[in-house]
C-alpha atoms as a PDB file:
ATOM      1  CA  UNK A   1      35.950   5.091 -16.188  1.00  0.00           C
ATOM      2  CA  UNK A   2      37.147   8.794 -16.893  1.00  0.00           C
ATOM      3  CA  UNK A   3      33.555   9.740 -18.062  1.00  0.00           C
ATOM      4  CA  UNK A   4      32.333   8.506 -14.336  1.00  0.00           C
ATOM      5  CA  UNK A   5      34.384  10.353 -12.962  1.00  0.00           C
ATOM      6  CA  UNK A   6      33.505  13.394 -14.766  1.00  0.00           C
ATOM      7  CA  UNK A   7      30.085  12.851 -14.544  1.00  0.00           C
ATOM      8  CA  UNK A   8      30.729  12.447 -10.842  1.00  0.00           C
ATOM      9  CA  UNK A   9      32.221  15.766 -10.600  1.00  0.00           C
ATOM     10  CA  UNK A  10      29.752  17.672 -12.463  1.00  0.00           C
ATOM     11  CA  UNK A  11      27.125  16.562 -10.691  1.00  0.00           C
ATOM     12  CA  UNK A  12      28.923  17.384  -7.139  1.00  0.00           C
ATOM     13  CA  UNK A  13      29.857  20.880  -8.162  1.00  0.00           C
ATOM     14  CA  UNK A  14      26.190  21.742  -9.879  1.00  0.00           C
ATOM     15  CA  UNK A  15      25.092  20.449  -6.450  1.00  0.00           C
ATOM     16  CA  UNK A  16      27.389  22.398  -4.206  1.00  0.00           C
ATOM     17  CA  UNK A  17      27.178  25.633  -6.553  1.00  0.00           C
ATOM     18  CA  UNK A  18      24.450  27.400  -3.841  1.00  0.00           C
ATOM     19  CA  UNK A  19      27.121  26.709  -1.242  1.00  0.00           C
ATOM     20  CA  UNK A  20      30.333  27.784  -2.681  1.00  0.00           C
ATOM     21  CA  UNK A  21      29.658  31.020  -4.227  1.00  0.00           C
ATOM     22  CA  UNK A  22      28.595  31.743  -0.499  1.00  0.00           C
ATOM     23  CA  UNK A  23      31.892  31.347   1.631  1.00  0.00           C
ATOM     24  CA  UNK A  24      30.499  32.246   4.287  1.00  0.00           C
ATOM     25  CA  UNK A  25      27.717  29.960   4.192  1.00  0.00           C
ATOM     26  CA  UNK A  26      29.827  27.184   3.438  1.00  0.00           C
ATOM     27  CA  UNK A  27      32.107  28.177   6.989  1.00  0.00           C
ATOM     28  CA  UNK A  28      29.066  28.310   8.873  1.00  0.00           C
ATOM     29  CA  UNK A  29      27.997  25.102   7.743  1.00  0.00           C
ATOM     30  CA  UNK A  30      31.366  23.257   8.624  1.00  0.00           C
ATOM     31  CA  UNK A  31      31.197  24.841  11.734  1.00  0.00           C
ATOM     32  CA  UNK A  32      27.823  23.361  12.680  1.00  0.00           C
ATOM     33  CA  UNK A  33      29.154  20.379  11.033  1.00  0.00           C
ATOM     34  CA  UNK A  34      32.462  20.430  13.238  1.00  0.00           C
ATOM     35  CA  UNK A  35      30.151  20.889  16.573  1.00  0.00           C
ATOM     36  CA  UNK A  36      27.796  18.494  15.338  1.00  0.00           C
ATOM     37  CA  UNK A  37      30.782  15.622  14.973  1.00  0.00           C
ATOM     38  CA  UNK A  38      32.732  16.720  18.139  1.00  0.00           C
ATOM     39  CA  UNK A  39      29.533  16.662  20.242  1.00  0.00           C
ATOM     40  CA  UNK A  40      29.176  13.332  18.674  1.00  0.00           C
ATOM     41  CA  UNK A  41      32.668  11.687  19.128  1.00  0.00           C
ATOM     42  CA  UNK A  42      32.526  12.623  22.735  1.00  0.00           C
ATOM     43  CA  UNK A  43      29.078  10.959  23.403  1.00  0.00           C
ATOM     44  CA  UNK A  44      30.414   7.892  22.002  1.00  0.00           C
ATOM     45  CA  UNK A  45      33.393   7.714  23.962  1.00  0.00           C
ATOM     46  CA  UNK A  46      31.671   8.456  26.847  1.00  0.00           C
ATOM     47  CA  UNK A  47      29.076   5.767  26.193  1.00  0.00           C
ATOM     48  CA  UNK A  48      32.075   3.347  25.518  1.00  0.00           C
ATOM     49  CA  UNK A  49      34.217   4.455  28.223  1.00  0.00           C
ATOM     50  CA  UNK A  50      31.715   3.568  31.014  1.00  0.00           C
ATOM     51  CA  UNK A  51      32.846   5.008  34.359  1.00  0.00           C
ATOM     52  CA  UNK A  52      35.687   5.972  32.546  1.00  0.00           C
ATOM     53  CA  UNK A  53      36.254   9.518  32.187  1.00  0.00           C
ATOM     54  CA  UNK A  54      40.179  10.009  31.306  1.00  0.00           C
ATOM     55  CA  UNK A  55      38.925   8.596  27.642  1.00  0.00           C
ATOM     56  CA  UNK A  56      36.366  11.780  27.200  1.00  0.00           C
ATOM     57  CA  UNK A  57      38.886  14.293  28.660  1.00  0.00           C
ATOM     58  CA  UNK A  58      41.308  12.938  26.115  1.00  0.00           C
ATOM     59  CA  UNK A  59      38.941  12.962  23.102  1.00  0.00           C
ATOM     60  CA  UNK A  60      37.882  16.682  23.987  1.00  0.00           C
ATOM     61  CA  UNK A  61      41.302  17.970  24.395  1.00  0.00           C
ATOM     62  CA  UNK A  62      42.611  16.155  21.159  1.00  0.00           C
ATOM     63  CA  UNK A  63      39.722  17.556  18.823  1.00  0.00           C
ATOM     64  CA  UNK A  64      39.496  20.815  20.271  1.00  0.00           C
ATOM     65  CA  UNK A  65      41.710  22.500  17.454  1.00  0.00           C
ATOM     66  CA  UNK A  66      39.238  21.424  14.702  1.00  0.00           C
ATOM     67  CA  UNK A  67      36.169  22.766  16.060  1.00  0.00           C
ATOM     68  CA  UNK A  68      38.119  26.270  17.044  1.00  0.00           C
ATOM     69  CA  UNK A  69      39.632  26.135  13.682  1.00  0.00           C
ATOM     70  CA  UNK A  70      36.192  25.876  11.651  1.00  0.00           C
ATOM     71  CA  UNK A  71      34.717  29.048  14.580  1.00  0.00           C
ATOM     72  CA  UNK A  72      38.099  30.961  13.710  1.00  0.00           C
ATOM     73  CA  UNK A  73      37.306  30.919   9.890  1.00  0.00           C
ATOM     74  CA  UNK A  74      33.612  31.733  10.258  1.00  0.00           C
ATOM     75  CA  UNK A  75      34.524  34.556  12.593  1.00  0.00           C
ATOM     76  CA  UNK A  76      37.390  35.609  10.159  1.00  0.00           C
ATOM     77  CA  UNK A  77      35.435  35.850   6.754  1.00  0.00           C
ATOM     78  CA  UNK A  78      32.789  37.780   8.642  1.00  0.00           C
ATOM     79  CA  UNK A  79      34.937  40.472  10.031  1.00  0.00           C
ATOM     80  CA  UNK A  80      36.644  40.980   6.651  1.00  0.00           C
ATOM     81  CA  UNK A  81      33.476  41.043   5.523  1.00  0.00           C
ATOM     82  CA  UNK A  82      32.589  44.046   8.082  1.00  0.00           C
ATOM     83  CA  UNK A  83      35.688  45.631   7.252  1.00  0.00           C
ATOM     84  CA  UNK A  84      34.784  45.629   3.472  1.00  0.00           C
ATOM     85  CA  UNK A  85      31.729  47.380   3.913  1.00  0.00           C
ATOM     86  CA  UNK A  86      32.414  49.745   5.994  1.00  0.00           C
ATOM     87  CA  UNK A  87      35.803  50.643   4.347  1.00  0.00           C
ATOM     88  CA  UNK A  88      36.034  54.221   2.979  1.00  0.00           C
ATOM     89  CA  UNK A  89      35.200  54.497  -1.083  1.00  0.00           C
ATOM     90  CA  UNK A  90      37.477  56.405  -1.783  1.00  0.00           C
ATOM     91  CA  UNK A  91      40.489  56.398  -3.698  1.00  0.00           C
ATOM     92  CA  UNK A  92      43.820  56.735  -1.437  1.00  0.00           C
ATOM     93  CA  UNK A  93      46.371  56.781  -4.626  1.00  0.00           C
ATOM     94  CA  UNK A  94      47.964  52.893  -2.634  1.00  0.00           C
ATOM     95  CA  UNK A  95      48.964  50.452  -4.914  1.00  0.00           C
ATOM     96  CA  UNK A  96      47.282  47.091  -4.437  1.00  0.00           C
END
């Protein structure tokens, strides 16, 4: 059972490898994912809520956080990514 397992794992991080030694490609994809799942959940509410609309309000407000969480770490890596490269190269005698 332990050598499924492994195998399991190996082949998920030789798959993922592209994606994860790109962090920022691996935000950007969870936030498309995140927008592509919110967009989703509220369509189905609203298809299941009929006239309904207090169901849709409530599924948008609730899952909100999740989809500005996954823009907020995008947005993040890429301005410390800014900041790296346009950071002076020289040496300012600063510890760590």
């Amino acid at each position: 059972m332990k050598t499924i397992f492994r195998s399991a794992k190996a082949v998920t991080e030789k798959t993922l490898a592209p994606v994860t030694a790109r962090p920022l490609l691996s935000y950007s994809l969870q936030l498309v994912l995140a927008v592509a799942l919110y967009a989703a959940g509220i369509a189905v509410v609203a298809t299941a809520s009929g006239e309904s609309r207090i169901a849709v309000v409530l599924f948008a407000v609730y899952f909100l956080p999740a989809v500005l969480r996954a823009w907020l770490q995008v947005y993040w890596r890429l301005r410390d990514g800014v900041k790296r490269l346009a950071a002076p190269r020289r040496r300012t005698g600063k510890a760590l």
